[in-house]
N, C-alpha and C. Protein backbone atom coordinates (compact mmCIF):
# COMPACT_ATOMS: atom_id res chain seq x y z
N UNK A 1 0.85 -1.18 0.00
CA UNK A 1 0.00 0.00 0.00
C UNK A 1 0.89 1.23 0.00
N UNK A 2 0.46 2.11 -0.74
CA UNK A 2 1.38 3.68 -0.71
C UNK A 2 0.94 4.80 0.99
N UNK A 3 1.71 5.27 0.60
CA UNK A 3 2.05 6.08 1.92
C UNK A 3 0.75 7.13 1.51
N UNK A 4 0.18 8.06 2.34
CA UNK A 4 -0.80 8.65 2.64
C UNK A 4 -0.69 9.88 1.91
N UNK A 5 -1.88 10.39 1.52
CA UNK A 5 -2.09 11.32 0.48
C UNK A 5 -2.75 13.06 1.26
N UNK A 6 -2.37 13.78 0.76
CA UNK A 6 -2.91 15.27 1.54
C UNK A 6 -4.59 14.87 0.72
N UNK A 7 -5.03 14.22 -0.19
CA UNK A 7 -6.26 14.19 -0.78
C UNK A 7 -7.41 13.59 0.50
N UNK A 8 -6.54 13.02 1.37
CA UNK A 8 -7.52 12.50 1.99
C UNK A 8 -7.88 13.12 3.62
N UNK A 9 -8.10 14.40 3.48
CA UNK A 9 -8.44 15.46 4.29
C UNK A 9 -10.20 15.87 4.52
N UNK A 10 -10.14 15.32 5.68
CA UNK A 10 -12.03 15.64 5.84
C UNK A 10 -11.95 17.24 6.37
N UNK A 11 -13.17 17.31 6.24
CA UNK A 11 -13.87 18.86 6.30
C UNK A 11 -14.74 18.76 7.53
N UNK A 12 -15.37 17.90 7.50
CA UNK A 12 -16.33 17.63 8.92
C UNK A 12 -16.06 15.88 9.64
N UNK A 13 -16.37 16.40 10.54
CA UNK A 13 -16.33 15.51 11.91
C UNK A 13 -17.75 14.28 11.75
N UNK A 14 -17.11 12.89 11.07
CA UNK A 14 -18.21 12.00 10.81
C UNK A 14 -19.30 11.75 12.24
N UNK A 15 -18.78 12.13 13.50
CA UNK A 15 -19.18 11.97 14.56
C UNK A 15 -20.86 13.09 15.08
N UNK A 16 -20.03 13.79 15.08
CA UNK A 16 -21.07 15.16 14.90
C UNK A 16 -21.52 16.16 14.24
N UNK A 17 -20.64 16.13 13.09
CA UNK A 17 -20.60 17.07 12.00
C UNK A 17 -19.86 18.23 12.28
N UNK A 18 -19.18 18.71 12.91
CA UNK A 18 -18.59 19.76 13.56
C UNK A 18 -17.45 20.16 12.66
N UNK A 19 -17.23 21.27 12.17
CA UNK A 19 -16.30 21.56 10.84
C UNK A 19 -14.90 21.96 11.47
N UNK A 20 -14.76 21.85 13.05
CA UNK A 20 -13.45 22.11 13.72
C UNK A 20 -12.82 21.06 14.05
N UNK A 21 -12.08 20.68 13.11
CA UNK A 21 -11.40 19.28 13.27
C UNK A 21 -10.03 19.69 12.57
N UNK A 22 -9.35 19.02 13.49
CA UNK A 22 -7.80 19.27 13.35
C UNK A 22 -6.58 17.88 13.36
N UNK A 23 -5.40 18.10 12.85
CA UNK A 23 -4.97 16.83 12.59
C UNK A 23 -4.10 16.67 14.14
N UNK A 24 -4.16 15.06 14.37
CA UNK A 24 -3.48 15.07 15.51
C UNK A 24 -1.83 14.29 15.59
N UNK A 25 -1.41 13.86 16.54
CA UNK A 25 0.08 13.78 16.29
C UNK A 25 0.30 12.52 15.60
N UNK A 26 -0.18 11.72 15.85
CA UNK A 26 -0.16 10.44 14.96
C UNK A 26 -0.74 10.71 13.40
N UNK A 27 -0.40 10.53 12.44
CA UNK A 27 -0.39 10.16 11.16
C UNK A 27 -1.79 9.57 10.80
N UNK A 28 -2.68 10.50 10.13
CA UNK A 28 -3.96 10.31 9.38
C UNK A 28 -4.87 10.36 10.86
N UNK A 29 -4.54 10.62 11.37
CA UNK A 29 -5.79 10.70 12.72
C UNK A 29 -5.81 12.03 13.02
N UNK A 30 -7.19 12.28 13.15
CA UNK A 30 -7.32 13.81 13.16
C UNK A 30 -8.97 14.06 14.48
N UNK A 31 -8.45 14.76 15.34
CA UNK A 31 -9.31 15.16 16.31
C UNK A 31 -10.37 15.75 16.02
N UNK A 32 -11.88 15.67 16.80
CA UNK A 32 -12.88 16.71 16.68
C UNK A 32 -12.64 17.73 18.01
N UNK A 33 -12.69 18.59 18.19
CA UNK A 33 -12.64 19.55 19.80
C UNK A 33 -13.84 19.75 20.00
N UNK A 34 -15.01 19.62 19.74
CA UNK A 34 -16.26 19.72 20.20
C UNK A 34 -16.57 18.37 20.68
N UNK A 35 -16.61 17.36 20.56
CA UNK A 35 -17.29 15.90 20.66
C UNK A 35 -15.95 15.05 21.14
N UNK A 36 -14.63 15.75 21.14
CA UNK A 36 -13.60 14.92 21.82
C UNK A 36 -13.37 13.90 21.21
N UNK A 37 -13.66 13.27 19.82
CA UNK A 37 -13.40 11.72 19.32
C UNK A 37 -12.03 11.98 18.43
N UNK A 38 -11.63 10.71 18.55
CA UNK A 38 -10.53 11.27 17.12
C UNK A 38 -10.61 9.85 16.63
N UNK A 39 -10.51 9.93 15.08
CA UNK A 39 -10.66 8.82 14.27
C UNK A 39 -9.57 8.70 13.53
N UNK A 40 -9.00 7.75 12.38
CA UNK A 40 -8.09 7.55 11.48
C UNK A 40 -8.76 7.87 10.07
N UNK A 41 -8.07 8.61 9.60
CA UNK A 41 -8.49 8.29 7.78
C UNK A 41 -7.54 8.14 6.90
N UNK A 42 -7.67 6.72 5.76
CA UNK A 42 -6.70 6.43 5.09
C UNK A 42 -7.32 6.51 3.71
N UNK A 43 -6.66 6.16 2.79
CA UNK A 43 -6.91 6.07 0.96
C UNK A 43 -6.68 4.84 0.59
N UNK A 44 -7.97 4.19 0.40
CA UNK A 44 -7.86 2.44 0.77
C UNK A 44 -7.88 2.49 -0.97
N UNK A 45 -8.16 3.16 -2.12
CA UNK A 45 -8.03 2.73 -3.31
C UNK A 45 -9.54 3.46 -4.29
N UNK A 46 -9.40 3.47 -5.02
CA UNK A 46 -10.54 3.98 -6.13
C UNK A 46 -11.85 3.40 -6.45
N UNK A 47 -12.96 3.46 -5.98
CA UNK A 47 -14.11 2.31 -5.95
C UNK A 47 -14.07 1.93 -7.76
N UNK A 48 -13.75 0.68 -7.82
CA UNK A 48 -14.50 -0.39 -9.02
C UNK A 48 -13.01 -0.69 -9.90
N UNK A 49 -11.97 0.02 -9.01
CA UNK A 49 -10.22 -1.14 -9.11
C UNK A 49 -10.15 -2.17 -9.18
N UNK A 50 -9.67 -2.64 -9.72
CA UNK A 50 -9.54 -4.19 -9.70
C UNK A 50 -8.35 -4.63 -9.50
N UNK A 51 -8.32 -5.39 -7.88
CA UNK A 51 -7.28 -5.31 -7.40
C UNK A 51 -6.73 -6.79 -7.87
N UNK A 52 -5.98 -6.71 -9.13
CA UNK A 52 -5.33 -8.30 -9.90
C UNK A 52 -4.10 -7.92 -9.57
């Protein structure tokens, strides 16, 4: 798998929707400050690839 892309940057917080979300110290995990969750996001591939 390739190393992580700036493309894969959310805008809102899947949790609460909260548009103040910031990246945190670990790599692709990025905090909400309203709702306190922090999740991972990666670039798993292009829907309808065919992974041969």
């Amino acid at each position: 798998m390739s190393a992580p892309t700036a493309r894969a940057q959310p805008f809102y917080c899947p949790y609460c929707g909260e548009p103040d979300i910031r990246p945190d110290e670990d790599a692709g995990v990025h905090h909400c400050r309203l709702c306190d969750r922090r999740w991972r996001l990666e670039f798993r591939g292009l829907a309808g690839s065919a992974a041969s």
